[in-house]
PDB file of N, CA and C in Angstrom:
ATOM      1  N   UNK A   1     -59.485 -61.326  -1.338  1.00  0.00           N
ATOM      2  CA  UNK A   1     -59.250 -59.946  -1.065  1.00  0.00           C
ATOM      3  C   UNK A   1     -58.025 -59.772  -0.170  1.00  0.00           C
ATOM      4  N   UNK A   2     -57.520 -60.513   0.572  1.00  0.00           N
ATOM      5  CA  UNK A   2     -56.785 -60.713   1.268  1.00  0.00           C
ATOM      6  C   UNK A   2     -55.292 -60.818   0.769  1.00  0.00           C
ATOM      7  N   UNK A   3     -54.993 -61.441  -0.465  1.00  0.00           N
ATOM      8  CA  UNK A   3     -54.086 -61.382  -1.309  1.00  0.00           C
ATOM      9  C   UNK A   3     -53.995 -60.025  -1.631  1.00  0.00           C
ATOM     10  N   UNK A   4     -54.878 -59.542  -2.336  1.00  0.00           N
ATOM     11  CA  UNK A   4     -54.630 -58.101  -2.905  1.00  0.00           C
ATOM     12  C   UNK A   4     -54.487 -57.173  -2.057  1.00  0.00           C
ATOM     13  N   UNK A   5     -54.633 -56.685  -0.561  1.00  0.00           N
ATOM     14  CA  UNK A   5     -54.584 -56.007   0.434  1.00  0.00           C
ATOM     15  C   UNK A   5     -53.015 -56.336   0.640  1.00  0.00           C
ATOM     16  N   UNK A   6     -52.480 -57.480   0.984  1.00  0.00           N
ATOM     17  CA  UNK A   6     -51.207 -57.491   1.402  1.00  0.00           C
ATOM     18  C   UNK A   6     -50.447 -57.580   0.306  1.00  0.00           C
ATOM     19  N   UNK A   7     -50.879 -57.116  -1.414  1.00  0.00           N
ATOM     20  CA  UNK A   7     -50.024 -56.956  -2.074  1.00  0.00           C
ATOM     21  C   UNK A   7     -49.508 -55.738  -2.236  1.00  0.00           C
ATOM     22  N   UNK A   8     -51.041 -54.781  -1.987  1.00  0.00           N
ATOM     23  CA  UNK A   8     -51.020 -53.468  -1.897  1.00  0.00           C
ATOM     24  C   UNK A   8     -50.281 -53.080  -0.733  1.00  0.00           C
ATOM     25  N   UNK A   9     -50.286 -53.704   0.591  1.00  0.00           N
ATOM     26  CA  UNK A   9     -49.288 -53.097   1.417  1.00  0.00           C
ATOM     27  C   UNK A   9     -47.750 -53.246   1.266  1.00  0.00           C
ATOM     28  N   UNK A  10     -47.715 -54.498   0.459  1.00  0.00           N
ATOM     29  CA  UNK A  10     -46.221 -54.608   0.087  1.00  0.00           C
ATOM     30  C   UNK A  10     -45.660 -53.851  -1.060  1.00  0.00           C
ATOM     31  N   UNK A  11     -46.379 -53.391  -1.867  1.00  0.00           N
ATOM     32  CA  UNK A  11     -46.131 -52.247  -2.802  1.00  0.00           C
ATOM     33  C   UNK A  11     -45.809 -51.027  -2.116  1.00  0.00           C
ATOM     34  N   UNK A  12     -46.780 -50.510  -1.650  1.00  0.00           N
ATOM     35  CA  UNK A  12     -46.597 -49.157  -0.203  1.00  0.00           C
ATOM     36  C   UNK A  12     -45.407 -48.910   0.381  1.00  0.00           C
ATOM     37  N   UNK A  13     -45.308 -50.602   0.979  1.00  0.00           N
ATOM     38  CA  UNK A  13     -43.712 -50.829   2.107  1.00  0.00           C
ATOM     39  C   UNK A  13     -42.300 -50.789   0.745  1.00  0.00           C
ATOM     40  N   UNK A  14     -42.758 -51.294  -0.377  1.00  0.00           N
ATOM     41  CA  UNK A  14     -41.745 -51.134  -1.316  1.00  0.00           C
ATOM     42  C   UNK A  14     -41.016 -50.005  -1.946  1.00  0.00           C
ATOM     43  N   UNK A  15     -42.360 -49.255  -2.270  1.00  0.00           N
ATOM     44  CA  UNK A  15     -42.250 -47.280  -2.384  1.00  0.00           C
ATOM     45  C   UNK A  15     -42.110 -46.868  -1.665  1.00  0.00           C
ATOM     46  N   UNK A  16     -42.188 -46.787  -0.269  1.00  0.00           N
ATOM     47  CA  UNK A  16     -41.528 -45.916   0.991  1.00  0.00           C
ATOM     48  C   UNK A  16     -39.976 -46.261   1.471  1.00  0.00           C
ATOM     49  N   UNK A  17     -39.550 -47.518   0.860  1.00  0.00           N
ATOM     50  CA  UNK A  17     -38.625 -47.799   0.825  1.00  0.00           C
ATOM     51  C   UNK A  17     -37.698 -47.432  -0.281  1.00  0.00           C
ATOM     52  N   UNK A  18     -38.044 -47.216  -1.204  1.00  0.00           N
ATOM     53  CA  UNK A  18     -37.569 -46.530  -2.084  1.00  0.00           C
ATOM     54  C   UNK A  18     -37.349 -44.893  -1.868  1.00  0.00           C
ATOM     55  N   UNK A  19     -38.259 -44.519  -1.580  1.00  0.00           N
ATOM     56  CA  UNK A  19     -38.517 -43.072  -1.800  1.00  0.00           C
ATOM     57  C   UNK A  19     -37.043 -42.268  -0.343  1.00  0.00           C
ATOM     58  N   UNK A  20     -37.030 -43.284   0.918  1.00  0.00           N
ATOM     59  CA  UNK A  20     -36.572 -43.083   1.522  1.00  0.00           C
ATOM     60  C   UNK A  20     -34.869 -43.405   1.423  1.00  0.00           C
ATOM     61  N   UNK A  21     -34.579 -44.173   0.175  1.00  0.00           N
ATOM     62  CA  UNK A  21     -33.212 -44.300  -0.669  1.00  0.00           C
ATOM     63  C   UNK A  21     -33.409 -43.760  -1.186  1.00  0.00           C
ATOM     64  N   UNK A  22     -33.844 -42.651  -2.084  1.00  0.00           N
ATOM     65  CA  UNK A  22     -33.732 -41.800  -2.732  1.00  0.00           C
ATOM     66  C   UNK A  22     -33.690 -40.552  -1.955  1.00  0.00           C
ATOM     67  N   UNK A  23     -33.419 -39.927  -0.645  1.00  0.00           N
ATOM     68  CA  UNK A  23     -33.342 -38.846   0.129  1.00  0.00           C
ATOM     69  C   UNK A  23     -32.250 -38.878  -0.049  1.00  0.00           C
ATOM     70  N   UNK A  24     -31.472 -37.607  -0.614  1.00  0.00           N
ATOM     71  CA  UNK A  24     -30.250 -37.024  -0.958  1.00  0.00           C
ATOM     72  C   UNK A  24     -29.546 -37.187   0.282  1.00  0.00           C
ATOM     73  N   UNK A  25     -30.267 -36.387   1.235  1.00  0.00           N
ATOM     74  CA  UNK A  25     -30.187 -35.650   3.117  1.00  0.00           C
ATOM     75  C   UNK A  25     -29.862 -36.866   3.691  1.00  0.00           C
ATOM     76  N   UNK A  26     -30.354 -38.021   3.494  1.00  0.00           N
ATOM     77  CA  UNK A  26     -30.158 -39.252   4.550  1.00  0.00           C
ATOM     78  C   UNK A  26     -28.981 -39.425   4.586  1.00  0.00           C
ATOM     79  N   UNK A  27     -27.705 -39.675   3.665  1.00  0.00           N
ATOM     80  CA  UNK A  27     -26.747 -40.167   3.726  1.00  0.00           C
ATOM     81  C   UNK A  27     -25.799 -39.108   4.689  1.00  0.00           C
ATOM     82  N   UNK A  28     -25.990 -37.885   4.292  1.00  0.00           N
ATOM     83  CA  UNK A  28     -25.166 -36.481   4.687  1.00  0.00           C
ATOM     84  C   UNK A  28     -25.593 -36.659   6.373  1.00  0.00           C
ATOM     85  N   UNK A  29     -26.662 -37.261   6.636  1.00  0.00           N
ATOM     86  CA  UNK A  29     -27.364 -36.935   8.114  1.00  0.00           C
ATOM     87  C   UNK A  29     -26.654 -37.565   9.112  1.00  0.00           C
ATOM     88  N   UNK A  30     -26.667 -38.810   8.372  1.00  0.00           N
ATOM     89  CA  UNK A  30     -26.166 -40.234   8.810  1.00  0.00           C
ATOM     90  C   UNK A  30     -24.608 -39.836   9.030  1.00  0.00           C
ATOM     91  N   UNK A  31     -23.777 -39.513   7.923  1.00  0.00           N
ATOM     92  CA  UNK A  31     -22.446 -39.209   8.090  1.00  0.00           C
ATOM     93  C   UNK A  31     -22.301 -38.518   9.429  1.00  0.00           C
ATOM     94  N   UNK A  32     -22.816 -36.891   9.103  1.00  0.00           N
ATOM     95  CA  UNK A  32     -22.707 -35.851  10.236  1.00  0.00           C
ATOM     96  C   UNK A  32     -22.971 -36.596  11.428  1.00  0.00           C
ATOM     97  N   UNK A  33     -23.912 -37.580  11.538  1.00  0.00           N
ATOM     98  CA  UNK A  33     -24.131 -37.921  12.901  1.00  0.00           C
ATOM     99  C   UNK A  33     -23.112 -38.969  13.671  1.00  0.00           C
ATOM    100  N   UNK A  34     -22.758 -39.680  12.804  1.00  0.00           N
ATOM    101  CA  UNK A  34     -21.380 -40.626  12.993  1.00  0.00           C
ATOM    102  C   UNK A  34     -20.278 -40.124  13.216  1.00  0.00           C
ATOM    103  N   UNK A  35     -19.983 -38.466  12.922  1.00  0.00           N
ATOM    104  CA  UNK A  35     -18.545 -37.916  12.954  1.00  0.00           C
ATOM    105  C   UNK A  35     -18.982 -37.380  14.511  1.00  0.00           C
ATOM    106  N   UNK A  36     -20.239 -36.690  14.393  1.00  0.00           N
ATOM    107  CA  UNK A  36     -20.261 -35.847  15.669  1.00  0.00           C
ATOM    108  C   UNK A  36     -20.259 -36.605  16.806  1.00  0.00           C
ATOM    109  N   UNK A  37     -20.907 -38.239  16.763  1.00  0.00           N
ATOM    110  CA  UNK A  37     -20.647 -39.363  18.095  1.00  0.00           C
ATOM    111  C   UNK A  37     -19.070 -39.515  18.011  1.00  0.00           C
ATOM    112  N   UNK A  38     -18.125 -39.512  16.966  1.00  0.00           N
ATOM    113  CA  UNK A  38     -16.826 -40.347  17.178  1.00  0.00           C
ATOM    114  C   UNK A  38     -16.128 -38.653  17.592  1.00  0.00           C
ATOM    115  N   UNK A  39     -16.592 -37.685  17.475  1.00  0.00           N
ATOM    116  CA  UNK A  39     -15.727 -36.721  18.057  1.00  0.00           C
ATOM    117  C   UNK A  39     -15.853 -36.034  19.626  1.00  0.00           C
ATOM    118  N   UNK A  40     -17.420 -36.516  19.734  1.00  0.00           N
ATOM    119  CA  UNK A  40     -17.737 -36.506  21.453  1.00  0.00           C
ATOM    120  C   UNK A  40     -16.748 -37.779  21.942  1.00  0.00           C
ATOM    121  N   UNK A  41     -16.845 -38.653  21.468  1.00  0.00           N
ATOM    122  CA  UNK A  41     -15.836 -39.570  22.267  1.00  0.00           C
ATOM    123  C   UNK A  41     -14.663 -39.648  22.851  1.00  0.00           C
ATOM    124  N   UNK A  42     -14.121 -39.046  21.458  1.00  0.00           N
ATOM    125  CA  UNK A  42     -12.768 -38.612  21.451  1.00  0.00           C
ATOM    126  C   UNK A  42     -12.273 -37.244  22.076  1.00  0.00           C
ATOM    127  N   UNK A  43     -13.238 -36.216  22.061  1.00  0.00           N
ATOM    128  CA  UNK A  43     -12.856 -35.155  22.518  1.00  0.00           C
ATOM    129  C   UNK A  43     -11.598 -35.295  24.206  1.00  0.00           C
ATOM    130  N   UNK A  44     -11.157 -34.772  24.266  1.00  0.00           N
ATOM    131  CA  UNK A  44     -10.601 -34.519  25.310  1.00  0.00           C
ATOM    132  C   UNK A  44     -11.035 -32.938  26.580  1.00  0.00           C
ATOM    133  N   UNK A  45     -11.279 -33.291  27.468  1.00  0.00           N
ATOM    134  CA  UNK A  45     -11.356 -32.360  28.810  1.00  0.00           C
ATOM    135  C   UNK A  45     -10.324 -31.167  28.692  1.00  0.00           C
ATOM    136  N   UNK A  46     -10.605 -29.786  28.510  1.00  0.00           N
ATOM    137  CA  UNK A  46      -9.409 -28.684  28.599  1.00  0.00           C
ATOM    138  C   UNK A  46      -9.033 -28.408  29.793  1.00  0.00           C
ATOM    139  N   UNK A  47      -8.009 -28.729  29.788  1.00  0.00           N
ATOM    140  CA  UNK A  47      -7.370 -28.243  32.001  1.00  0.00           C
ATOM    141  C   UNK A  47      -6.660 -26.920  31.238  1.00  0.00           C
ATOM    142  N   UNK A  48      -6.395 -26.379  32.272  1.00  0.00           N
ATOM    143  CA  UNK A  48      -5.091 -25.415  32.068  1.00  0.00           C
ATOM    144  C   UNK A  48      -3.896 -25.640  32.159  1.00  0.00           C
ATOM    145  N   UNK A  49      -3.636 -26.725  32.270  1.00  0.00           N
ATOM    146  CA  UNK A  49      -2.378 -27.629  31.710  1.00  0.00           C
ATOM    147  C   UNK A  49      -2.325 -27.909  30.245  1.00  0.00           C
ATOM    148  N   UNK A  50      -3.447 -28.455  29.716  1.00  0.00           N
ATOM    149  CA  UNK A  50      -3.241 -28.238  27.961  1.00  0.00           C
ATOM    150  C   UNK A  50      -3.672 -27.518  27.049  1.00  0.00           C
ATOM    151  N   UNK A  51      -4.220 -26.042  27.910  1.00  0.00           N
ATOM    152  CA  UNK A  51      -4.025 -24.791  27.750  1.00  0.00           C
ATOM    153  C   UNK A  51      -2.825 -24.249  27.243  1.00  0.00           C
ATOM    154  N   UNK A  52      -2.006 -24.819  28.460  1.00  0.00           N
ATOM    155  CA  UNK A  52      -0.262 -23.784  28.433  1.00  0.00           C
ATOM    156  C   UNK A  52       0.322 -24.615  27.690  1.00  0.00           C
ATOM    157  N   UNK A  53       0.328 -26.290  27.835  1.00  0.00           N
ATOM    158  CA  UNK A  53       1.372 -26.804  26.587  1.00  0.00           C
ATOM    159  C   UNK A  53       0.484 -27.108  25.369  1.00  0.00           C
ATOM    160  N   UNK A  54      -0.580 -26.241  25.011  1.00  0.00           N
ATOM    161  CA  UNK A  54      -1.023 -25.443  23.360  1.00  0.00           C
ATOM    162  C   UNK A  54      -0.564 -24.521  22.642  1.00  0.00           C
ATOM    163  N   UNK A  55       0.119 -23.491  23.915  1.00  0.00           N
ATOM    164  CA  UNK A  55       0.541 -22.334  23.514  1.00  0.00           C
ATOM    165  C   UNK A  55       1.492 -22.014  22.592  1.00  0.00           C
ATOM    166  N   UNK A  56       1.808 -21.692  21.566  1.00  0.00           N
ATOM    167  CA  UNK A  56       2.835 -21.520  21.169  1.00  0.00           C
ATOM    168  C   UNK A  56       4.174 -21.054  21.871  1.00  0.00           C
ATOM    169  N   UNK A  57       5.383 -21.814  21.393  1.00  0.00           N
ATOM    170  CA  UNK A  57       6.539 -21.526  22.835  1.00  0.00           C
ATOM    171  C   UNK A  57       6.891 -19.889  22.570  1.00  0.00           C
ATOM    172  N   UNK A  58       6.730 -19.160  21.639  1.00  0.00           N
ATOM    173  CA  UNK A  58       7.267 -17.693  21.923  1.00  0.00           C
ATOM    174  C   UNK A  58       6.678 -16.837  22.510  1.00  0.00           C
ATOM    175  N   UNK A  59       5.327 -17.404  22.982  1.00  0.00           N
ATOM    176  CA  UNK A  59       4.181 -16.731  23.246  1.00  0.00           C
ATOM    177  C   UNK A  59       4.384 -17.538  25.396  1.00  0.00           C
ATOM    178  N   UNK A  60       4.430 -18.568  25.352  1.00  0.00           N
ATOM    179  CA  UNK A  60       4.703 -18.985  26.524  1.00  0.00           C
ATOM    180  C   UNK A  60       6.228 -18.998  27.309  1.00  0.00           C
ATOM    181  N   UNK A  61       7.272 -19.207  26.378  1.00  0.00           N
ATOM    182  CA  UNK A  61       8.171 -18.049  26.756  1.00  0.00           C
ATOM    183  C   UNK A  61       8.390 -16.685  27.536  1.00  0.00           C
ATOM    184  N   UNK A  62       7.534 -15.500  26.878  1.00  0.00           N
ATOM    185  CA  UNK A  62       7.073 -14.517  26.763  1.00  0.00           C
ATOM    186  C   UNK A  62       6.913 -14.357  28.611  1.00  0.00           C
ATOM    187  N   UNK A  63       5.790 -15.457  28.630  1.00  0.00           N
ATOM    188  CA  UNK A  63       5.171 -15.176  30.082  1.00  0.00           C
ATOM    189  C   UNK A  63       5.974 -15.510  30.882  1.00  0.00           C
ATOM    190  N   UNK A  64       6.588 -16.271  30.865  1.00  0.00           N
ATOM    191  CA  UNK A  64       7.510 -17.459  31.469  1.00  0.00           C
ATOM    192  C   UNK A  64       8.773 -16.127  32.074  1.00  0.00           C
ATOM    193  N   UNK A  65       9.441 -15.375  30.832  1.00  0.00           N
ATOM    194  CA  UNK A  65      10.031 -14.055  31.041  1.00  0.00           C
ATOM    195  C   UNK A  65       9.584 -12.984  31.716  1.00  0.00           C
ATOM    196  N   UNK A  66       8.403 -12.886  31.409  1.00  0.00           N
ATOM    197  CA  UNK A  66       7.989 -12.000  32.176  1.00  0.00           C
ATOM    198  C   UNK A  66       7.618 -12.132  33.879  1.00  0.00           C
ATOM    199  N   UNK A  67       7.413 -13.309  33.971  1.00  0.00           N
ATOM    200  CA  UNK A  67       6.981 -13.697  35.374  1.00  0.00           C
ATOM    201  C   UNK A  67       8.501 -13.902  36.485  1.00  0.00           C
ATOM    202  N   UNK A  68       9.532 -14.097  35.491  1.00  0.00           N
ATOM    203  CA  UNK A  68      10.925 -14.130  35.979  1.00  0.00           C
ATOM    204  C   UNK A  68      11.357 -12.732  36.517  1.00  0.00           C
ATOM    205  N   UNK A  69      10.757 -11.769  35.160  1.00  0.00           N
ATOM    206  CA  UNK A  69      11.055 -10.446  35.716  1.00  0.00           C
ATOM    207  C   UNK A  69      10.595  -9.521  36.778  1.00  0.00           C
ATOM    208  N   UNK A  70       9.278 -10.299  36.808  1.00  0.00           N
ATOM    209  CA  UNK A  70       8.674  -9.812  37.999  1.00  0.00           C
ATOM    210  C   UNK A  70       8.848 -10.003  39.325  1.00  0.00           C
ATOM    211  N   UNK A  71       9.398 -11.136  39.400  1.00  0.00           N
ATOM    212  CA  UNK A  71      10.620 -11.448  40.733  1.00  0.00           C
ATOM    213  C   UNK A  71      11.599 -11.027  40.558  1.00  0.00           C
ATOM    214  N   UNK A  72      11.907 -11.107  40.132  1.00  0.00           N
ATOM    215  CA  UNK A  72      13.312 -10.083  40.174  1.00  0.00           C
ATOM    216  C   UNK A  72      13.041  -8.852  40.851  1.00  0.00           C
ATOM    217  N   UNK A  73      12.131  -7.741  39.936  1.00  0.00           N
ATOM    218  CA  UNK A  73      11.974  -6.898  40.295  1.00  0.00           C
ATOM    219  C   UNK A  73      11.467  -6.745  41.198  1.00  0.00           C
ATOM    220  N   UNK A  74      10.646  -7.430  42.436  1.00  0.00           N
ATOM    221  CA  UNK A  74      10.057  -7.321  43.267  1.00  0.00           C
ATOM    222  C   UNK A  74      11.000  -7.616  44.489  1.00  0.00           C
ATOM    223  N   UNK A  75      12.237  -8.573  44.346  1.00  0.00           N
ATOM    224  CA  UNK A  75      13.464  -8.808  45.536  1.00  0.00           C
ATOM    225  C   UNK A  75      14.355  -7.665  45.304  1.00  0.00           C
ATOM    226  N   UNK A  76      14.651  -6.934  44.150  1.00  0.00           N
ATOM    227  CA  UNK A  76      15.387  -5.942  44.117  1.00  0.00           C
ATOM    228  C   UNK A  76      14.649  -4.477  44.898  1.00  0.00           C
ATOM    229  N   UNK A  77      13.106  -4.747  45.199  1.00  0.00           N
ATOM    230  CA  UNK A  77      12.650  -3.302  45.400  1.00  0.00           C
ATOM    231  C   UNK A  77      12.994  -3.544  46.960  1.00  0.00           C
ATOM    232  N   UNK A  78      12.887  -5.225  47.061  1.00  0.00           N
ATOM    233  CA  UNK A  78      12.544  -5.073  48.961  1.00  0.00           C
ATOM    234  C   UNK A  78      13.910  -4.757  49.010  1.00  0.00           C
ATOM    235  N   UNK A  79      14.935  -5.220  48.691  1.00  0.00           N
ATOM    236  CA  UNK A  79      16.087  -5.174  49.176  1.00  0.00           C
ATOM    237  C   UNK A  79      16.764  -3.839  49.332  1.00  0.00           C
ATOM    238  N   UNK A  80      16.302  -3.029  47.574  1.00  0.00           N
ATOM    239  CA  UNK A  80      16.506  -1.742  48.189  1.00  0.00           C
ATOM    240  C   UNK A  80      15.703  -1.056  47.400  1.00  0.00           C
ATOM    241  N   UNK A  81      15.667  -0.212  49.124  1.00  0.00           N
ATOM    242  CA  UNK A  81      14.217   0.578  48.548  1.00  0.00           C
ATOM    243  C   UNK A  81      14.252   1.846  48.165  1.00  0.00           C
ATOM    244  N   UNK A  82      14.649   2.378  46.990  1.00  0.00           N
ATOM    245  CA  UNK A  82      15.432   3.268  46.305  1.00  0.00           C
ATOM    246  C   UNK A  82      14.490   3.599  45.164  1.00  0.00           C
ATOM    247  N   UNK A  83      14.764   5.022  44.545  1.00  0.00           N
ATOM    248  CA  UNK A  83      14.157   5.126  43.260  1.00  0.00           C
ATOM    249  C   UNK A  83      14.867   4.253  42.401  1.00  0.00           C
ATOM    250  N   UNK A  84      16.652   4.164  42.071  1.00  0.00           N
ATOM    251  CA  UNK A  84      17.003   3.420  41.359  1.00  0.00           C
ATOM    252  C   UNK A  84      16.425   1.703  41.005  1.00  0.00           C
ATOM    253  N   UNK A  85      15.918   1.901  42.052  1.00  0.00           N
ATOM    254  CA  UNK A  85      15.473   0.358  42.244  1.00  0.00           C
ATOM    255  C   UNK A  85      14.593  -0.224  41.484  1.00  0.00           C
ATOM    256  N   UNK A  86      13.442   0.782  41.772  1.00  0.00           N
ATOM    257  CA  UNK A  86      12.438   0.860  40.877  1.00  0.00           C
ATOM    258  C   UNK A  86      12.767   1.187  39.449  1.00  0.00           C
ATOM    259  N   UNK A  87      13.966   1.632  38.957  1.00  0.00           N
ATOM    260  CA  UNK A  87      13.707   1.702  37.306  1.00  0.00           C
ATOM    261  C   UNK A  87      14.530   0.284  36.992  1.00  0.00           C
ATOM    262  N   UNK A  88      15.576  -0.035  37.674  1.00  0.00           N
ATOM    263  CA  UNK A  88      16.314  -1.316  37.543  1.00  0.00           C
ATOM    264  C   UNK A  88      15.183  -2.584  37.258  1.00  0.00           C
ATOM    265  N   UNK A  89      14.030  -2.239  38.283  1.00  0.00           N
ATOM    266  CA  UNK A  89      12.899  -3.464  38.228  1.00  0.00           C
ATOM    267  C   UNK A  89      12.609  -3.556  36.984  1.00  0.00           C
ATOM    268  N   UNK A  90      12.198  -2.231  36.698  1.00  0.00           N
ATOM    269  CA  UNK A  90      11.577  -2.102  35.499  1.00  0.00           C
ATOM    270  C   UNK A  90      11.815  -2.448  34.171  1.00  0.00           C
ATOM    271  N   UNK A  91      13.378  -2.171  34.170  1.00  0.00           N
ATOM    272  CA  UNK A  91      13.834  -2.578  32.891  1.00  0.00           C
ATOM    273  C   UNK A  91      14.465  -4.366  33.182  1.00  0.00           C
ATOM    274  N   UNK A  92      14.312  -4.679  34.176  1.00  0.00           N
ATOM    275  CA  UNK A  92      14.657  -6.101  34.167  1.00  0.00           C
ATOM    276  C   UNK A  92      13.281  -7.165  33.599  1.00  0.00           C
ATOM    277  N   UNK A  93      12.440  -6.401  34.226  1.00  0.00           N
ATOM    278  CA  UNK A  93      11.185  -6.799  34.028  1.00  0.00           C
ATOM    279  C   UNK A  93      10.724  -6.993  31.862  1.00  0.00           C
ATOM    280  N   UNK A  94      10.973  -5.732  31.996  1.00  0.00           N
ATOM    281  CA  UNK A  94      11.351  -5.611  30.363  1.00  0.00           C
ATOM    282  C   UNK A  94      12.389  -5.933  29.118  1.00  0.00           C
ATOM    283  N   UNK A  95      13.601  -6.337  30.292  1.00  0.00           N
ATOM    284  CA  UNK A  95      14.221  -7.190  29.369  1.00  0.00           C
ATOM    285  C   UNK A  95      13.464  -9.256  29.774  1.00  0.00           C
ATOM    286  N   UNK A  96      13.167  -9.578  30.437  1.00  0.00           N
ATOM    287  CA  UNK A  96      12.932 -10.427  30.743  1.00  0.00           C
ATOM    288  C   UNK A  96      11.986 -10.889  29.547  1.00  0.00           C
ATOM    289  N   UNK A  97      10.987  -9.700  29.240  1.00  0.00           N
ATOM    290  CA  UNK A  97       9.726 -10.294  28.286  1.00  0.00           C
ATOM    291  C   UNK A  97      10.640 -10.577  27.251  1.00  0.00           C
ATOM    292  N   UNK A  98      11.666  -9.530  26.438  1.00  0.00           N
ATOM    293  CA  UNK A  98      12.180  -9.569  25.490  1.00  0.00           C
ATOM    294  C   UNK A  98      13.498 -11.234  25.297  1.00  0.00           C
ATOM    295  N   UNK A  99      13.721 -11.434  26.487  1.00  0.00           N
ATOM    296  CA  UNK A  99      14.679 -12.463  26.712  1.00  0.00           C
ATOM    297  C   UNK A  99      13.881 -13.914  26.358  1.00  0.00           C
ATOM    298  N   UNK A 100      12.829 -13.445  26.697  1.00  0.00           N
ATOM    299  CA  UNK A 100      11.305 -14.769  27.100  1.00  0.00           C
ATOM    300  C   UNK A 100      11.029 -15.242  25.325  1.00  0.00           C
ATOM    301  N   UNK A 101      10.448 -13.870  24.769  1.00  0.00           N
ATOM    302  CA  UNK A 101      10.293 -13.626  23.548  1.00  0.00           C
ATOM    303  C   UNK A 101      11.058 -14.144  22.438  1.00  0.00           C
ATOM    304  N   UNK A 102      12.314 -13.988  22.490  1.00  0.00           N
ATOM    305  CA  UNK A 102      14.084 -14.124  21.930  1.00  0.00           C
ATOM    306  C   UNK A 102      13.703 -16.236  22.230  1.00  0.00           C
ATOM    307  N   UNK A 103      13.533 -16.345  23.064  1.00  0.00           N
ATOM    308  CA  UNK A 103      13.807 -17.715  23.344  1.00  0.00           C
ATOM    309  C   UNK A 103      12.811 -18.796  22.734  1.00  0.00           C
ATOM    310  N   UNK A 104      11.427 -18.296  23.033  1.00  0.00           N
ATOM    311  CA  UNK A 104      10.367 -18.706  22.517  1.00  0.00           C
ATOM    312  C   UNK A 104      10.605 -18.861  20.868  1.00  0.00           C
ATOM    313  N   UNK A 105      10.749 -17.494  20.425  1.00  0.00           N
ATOM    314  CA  UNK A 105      10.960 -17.585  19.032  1.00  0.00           C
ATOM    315  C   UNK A 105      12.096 -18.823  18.240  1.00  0.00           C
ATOM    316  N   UNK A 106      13.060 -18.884  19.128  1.00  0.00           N
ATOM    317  CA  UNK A 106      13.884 -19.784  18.706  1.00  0.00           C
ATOM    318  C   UNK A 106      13.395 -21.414  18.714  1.00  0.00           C
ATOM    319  N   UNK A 107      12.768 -21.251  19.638  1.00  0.00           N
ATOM    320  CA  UNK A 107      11.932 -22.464  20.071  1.00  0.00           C
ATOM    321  C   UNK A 107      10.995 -22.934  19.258  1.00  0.00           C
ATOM    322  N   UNK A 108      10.308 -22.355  18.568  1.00  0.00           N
ATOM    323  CA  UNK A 108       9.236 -22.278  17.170  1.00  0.00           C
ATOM    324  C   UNK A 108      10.230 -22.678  16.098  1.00  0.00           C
ATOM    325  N   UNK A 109      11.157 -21.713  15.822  1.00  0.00           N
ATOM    326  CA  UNK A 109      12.104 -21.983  14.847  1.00  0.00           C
ATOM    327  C   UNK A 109      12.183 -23.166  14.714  1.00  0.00           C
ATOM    328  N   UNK A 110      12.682 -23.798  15.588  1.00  0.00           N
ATOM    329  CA  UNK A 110      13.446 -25.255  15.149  1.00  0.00           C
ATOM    330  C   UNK A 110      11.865 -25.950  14.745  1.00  0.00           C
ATOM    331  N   UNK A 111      11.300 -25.858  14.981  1.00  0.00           N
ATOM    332  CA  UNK A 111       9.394 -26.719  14.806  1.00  0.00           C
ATOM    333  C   UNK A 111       8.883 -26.680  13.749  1.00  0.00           C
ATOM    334  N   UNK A 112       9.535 -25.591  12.971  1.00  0.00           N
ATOM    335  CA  UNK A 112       8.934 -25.074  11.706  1.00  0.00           C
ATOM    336  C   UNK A 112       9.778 -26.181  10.691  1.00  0.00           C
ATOM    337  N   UNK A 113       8.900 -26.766   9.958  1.00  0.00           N
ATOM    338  CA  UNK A 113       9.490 -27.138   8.683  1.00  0.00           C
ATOM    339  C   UNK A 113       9.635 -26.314   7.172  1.00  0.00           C
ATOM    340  N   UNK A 114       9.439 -25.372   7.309  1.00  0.00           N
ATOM    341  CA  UNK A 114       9.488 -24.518   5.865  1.00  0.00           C
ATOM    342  C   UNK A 114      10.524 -25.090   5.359  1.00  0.00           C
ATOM    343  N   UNK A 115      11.946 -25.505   5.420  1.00  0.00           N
ATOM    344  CA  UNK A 115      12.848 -25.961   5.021  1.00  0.00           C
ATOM    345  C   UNK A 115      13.578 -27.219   4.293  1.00  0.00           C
ATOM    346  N   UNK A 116      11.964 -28.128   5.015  1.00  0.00           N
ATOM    347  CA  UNK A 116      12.132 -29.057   4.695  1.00  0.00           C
ATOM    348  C   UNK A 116      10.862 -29.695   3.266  1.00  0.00           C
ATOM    349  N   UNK A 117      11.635 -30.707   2.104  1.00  0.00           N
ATOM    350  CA  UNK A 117      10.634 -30.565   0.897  1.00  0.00           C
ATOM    351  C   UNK A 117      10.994 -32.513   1.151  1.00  0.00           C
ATOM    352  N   UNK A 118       9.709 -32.646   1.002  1.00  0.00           N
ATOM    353  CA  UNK A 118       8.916 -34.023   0.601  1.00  0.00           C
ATOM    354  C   UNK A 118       9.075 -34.388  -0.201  1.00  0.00           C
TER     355      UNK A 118
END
């Protein structure tokens, strides 16, 4: 009886082994779970350092101009303290974004390959 008990369990262990190669889901599970360990690994920490060099340059430009203009405009108000002063800020301030903008864009430009064919 003893024979036939451990033939029957080795039949059992044979069909559960089977049945469990035949799960469509196992392989897909297995994958997903291998990508999602090798991409925790790899992931990298976000500072706000690779925040700003993510940014696109016309877009970080932009700020870069604008933050220029805002000094500006802020030594021109102390210095003189005038209504003129205040619109001078203003439009320095506003050409600055546009100068920032102008530069950035050029800066993309050259990055872009549309031009170039494989």
């Amino acid at each position: 009886m003893s024979q036939q008990d451990d033939e029957i369990r080795r039949l059992q262990r044979l069909r559960d082994e089977q049945l469990s190669a035949r799960d469509p889901t196992a392989k897909v599970r297995a994958t997903q779970q291998r990508l999602a360990a090798r991409r925790r690994s790899t992931r990298k920490k976000a500072s706000v350092w690779t925040v700003i060099q993510d940014l696109p340059a016309k877009w970080l430009w932009m700020i870069v101009g604008l933050l220029v203009g805002l000094a500006v405009a802020v030594i021109i108000n102390i210095i003189a303290q005038a209504q003129w002063a205040q619109i001078v800020g203003g439009v320095v301030v506003v050409f600055g974004l546009v100068a920032g903008r102008v530069m950035g864009a050029i800066r993309d430009w050259g990055d872009e390959d549309w031009g170039r064919k494989y």
